[in-house]
PDB file of N, CA and C in Angstrom:
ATOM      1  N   UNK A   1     -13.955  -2.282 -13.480  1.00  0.00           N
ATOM      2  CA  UNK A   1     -14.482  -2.087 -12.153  1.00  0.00           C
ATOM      3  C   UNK A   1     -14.215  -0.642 -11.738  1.00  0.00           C
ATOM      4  N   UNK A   2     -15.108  -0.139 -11.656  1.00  0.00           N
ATOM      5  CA  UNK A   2     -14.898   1.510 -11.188  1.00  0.00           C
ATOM      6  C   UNK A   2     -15.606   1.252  -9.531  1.00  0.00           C
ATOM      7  N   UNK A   3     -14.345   2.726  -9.169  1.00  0.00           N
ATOM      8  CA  UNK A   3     -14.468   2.351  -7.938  1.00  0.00           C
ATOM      9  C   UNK A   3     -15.202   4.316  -7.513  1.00  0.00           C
ATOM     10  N   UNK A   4     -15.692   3.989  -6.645  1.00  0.00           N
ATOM     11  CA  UNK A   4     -16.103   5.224  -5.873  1.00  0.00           C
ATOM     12  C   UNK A   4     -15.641   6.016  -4.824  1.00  0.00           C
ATOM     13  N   UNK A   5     -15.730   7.228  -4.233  1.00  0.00           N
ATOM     14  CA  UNK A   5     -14.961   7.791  -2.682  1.00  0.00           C
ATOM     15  C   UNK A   5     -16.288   7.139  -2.109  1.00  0.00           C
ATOM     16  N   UNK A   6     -16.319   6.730  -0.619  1.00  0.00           N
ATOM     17  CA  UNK A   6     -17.007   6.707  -0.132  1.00  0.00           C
ATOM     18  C   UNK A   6     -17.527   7.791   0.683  1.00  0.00           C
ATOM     19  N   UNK A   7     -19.160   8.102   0.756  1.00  0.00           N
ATOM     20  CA  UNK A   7     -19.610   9.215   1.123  1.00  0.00           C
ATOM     21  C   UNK A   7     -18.994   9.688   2.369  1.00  0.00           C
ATOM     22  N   UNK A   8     -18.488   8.720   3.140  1.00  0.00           N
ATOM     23  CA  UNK A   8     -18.147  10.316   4.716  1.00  0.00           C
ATOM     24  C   UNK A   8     -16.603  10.374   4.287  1.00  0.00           C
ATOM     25  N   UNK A   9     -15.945  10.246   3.455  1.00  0.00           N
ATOM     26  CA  UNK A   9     -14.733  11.275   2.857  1.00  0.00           C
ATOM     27  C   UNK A   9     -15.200  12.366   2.791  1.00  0.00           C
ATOM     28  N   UNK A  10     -16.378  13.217   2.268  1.00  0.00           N
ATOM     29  CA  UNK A  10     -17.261  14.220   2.601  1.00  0.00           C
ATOM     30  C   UNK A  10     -17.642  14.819   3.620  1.00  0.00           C
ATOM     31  N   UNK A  11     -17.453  14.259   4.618  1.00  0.00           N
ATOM     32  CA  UNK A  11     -18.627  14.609   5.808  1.00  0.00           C
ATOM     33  C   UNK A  11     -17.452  15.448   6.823  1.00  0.00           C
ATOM     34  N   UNK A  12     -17.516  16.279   7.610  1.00  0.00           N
ATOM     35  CA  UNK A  12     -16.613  16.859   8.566  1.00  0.00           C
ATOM     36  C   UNK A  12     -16.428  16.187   9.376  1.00  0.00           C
ATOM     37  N   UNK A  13     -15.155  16.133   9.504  1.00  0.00           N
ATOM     38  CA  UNK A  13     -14.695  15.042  11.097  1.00  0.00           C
ATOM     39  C   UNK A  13     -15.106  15.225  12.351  1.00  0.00           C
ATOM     40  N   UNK A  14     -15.545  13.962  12.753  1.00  0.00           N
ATOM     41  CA  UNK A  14     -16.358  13.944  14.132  1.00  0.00           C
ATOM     42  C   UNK A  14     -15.375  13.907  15.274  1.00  0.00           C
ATOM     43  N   UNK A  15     -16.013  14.426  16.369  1.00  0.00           N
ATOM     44  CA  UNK A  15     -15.153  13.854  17.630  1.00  0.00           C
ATOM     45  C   UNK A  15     -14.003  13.081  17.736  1.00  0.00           C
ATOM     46  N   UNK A  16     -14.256  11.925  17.425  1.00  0.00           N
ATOM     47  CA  UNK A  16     -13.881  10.698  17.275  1.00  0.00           C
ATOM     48  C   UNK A  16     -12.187  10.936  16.279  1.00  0.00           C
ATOM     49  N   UNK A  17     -12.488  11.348  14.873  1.00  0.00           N
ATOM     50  CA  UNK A  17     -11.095  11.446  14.271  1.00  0.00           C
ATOM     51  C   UNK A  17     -10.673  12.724  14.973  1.00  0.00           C
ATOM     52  N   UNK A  18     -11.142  13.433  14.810  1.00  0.00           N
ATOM     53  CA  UNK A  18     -10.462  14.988  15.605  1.00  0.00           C
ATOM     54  C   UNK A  18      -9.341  14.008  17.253  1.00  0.00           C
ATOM     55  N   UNK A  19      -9.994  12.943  17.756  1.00  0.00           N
ATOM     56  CA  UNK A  19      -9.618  12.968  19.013  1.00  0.00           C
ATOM     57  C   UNK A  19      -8.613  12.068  18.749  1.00  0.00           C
ATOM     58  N   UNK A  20      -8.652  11.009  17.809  1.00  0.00           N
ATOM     59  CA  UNK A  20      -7.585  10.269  16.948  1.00  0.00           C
ATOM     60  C   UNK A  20      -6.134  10.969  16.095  1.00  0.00           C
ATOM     61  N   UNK A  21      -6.544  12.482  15.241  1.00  0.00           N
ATOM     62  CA  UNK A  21      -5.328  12.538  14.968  1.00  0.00           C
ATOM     63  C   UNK A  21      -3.795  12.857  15.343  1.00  0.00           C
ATOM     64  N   UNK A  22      -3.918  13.157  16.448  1.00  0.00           N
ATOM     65  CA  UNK A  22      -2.495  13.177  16.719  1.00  0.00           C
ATOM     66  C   UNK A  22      -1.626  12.247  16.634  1.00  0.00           C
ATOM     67  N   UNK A  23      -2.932  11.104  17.201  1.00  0.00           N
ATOM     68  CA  UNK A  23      -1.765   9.527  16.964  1.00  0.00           C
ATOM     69  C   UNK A  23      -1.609   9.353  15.222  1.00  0.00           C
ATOM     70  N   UNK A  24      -2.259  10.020  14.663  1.00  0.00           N
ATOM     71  CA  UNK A  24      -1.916   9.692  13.466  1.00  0.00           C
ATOM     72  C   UNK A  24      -1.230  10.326  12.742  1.00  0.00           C
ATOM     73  N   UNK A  25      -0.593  11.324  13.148  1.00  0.00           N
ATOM     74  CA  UNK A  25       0.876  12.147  12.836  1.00  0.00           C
ATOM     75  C   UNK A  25       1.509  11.508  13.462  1.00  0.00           C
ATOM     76  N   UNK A  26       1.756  10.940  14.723  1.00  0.00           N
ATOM     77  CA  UNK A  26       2.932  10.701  15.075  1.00  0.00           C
ATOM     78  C   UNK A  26       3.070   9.272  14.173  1.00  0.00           C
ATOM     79  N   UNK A  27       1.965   8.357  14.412  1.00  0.00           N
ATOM     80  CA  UNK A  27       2.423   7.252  13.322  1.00  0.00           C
ATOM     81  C   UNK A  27       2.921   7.589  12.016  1.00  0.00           C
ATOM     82  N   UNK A  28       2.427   9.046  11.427  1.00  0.00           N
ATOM     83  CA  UNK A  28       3.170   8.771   9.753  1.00  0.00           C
ATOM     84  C   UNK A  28       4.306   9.902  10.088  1.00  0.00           C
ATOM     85  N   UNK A  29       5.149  10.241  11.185  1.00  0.00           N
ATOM     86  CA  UNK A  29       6.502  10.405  11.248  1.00  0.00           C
ATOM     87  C   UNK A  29       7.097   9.014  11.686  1.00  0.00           C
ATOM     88  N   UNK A  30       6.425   8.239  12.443  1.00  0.00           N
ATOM     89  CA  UNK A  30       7.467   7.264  12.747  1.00  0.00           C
ATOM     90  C   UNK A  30       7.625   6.470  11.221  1.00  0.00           C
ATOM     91  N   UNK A  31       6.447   6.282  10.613  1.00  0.00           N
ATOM     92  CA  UNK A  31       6.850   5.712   9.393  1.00  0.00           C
ATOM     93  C   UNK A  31       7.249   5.850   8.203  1.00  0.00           C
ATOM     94  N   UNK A  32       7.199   7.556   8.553  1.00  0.00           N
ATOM     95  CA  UNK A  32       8.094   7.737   7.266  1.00  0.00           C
ATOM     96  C   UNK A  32       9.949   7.565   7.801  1.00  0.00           C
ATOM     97  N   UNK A  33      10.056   7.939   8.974  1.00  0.00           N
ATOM     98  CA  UNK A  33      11.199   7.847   9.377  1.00  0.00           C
ATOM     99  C   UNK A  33      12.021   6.230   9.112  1.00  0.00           C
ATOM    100  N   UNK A  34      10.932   5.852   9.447  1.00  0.00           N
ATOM    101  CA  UNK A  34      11.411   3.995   9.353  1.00  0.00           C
ATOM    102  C   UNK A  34      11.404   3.580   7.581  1.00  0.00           C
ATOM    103  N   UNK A  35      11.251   4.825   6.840  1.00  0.00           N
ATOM    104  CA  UNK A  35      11.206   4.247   5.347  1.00  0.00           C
ATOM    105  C   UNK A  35      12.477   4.572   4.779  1.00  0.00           C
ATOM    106  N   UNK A  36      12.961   5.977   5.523  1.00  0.00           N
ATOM    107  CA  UNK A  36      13.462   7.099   4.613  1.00  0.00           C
ATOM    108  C   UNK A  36      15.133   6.074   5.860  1.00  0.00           C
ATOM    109  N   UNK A  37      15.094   5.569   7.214  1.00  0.00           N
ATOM    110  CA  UNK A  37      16.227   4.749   7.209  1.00  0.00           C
ATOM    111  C   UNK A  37      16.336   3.340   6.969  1.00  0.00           C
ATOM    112  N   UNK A  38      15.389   2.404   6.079  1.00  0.00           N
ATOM    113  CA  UNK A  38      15.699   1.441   5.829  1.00  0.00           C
ATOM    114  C   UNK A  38      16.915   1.122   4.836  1.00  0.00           C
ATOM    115  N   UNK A  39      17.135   0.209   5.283  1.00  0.00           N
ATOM    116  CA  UNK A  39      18.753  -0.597   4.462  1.00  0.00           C
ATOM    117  C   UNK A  39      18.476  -0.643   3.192  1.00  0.00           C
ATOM    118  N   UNK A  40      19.091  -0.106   1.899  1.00  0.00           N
ATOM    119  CA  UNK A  40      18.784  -0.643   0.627  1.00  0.00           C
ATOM    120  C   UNK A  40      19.367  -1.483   0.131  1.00  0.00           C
ATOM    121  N   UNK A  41      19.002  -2.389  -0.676  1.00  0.00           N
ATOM    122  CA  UNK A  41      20.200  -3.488  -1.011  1.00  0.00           C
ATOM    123  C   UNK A  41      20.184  -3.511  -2.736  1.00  0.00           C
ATOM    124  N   UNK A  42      20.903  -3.698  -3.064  1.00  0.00           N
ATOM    125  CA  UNK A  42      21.343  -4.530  -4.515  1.00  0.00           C
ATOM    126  C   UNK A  42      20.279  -5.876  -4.870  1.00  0.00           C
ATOM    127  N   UNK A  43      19.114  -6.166  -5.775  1.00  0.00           N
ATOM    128  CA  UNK A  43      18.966  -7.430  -5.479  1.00  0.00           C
ATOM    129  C   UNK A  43      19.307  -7.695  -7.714  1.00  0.00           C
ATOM    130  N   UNK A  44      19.305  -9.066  -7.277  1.00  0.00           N
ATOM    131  CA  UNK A  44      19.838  -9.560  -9.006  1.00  0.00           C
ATOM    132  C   UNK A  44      18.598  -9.787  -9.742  1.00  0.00           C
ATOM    133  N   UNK A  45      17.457  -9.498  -9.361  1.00  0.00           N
ATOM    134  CA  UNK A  45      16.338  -9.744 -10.213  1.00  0.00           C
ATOM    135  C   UNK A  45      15.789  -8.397  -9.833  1.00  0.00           C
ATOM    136  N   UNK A  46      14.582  -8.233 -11.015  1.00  0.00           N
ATOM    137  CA  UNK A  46      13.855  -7.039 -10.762  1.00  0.00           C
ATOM    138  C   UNK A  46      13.085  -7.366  -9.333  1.00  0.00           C
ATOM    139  N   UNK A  47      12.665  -6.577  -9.135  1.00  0.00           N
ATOM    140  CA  UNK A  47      11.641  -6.018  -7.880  1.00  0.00           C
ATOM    141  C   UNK A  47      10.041  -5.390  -7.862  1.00  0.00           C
ATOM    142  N   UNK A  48       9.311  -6.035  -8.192  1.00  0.00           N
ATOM    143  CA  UNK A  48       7.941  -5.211  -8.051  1.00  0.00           C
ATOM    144  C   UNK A  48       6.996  -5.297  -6.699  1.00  0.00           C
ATOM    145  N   UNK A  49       7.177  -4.006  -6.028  1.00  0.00           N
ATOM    146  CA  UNK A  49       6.492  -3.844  -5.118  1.00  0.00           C
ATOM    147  C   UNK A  49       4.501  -3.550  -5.682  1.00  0.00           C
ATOM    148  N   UNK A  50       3.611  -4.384  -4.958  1.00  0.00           N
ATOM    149  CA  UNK A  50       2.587  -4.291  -4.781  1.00  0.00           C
ATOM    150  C   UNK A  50       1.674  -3.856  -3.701  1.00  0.00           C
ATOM    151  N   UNK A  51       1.328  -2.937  -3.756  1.00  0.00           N
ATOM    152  CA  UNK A  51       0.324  -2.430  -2.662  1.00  0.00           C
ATOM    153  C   UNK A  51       1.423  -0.748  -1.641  1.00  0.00           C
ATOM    154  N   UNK A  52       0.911  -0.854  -0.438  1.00  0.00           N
ATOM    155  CA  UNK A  52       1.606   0.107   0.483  1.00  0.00           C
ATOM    156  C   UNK A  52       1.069  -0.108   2.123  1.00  0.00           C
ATOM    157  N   UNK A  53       0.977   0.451   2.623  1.00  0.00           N
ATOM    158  CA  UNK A  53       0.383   0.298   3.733  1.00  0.00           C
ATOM    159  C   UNK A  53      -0.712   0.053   4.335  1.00  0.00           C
ATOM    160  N   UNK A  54      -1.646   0.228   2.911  1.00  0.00           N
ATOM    161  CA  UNK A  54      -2.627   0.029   2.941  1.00  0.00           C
ATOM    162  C   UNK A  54      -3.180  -1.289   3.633  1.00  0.00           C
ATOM    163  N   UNK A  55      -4.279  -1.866   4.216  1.00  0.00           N
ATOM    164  CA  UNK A  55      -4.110  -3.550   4.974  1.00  0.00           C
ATOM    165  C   UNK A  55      -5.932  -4.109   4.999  1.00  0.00           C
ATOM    166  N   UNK A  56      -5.643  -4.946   3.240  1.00  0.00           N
ATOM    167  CA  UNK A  56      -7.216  -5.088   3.279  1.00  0.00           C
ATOM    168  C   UNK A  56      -8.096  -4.745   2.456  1.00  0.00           C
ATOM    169  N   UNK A  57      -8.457  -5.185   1.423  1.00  0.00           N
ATOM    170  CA  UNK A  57      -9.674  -4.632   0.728  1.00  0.00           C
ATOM    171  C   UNK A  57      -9.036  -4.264  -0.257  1.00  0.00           C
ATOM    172  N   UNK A  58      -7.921  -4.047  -0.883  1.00  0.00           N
ATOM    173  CA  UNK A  58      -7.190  -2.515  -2.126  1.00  0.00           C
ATOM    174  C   UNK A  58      -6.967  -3.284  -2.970  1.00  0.00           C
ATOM    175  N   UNK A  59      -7.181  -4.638  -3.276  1.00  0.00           N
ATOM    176  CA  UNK A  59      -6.650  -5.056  -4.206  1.00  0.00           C
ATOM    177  C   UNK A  59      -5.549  -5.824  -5.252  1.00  0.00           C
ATOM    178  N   UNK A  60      -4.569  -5.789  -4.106  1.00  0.00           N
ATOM    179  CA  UNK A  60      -3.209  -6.138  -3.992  1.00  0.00           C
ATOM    180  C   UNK A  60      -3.351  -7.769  -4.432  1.00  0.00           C
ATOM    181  N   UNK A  61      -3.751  -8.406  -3.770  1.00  0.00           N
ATOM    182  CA  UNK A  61      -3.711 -10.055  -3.868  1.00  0.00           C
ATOM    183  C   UNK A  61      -4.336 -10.100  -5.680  1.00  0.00           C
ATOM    184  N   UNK A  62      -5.208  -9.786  -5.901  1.00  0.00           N
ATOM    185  CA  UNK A  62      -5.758  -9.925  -7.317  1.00  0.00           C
ATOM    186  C   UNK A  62      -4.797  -9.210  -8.084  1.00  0.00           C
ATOM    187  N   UNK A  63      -4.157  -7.885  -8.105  1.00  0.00           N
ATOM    188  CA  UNK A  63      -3.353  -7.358  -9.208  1.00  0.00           C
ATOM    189  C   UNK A  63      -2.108  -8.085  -9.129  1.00  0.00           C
ATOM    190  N   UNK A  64      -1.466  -9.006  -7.922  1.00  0.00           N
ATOM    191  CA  UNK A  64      -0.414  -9.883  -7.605  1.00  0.00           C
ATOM    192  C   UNK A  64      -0.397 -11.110  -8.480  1.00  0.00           C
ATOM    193  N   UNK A  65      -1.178 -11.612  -8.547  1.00  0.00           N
ATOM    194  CA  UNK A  65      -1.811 -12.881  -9.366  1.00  0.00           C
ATOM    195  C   UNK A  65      -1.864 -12.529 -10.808  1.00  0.00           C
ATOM    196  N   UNK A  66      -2.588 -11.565 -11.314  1.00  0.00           N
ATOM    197  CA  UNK A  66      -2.197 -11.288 -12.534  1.00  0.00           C
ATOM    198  C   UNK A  66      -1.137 -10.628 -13.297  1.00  0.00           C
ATOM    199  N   UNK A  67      -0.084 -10.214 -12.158  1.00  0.00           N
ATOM    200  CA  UNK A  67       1.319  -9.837 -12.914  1.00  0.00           C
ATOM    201  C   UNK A  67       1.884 -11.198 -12.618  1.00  0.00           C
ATOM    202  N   UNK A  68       1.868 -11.658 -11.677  1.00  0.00           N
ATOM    203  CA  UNK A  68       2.515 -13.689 -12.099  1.00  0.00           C
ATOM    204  C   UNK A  68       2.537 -14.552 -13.110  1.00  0.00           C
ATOM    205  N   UNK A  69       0.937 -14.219 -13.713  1.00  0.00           N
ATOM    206  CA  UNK A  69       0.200 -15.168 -14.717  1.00  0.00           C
ATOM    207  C   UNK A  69       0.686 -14.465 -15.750  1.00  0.00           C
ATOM    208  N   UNK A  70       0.687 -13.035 -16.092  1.00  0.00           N
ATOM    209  CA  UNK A  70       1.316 -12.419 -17.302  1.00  0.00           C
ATOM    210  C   UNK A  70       2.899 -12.308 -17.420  1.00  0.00           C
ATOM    211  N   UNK A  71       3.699 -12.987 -16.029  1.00  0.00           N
ATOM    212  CA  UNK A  71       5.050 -12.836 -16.443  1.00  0.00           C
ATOM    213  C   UNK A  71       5.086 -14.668 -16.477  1.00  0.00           C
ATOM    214  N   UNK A  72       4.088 -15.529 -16.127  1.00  0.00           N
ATOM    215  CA  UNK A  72       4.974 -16.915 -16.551  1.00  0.00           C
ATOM    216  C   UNK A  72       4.376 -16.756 -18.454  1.00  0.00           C
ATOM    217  N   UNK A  73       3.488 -16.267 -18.588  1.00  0.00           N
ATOM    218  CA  UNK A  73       3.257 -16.491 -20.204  1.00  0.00           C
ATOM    219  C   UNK A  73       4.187 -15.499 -20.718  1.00  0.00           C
ATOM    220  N   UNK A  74       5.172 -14.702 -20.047  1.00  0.00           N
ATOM    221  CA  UNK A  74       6.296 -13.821 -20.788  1.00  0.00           C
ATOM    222  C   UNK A  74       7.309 -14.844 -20.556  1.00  0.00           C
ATOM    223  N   UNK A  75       7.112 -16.332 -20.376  1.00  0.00           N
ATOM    224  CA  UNK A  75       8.572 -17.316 -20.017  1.00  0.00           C
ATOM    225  C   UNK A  75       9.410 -16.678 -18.630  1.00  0.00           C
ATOM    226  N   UNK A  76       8.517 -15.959 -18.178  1.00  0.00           N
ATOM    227  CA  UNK A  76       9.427 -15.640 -16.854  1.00  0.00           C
ATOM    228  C   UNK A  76       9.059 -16.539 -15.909  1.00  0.00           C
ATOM    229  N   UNK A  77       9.970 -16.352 -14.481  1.00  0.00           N
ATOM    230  CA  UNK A  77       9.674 -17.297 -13.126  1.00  0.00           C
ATOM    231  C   UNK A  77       9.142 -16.950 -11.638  1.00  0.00           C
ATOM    232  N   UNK A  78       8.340 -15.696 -11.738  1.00  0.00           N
ATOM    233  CA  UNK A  78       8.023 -14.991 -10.852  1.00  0.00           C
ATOM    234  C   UNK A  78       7.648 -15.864  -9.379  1.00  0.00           C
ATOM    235  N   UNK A  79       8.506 -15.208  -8.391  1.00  0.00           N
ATOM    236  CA  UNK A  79       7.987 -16.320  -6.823  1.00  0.00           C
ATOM    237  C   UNK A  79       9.200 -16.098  -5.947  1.00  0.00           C
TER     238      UNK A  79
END
């Protein structure tokens, strides 16, 4: 499955984002701030994070499902 940019990644920003980004710096300081102080912990099994902030459409649920299905046929117990 090949994927494409969609054409107005191209296009010069309108009104509209121009009048939007500020909130969108301040959201990616608050969230990087909220990344860079989250609690880390110790856990006893591995950890695979899927996806990011992304919310919708990217793919996550389908590439989730097939690292499950390829770790119970590795005899693992993923869940």
């Amino acid at each position: 499955m090949a994927s494409e940019a969609p054409p107005f990644w191209w296009e010069e920003p309108d009104w509209r984002a121009l009048a939007l980004a500020p909130l969108s710096a301040i959201y990616a300081l608050a969230a990087g701030r909220r990344m860079r102080s989250a609690a880390r912990e110790k856990m006893e099994a591995p950890v695979l994070c899927v996806g990011n902030f992304t919310v919708g459409g990217t793919g996550k649920t389908p590439v989730a499902i097939a690292l499950a299905r390829q770790a119970r046929r590795m005899q693992l117990n993923p869940g």
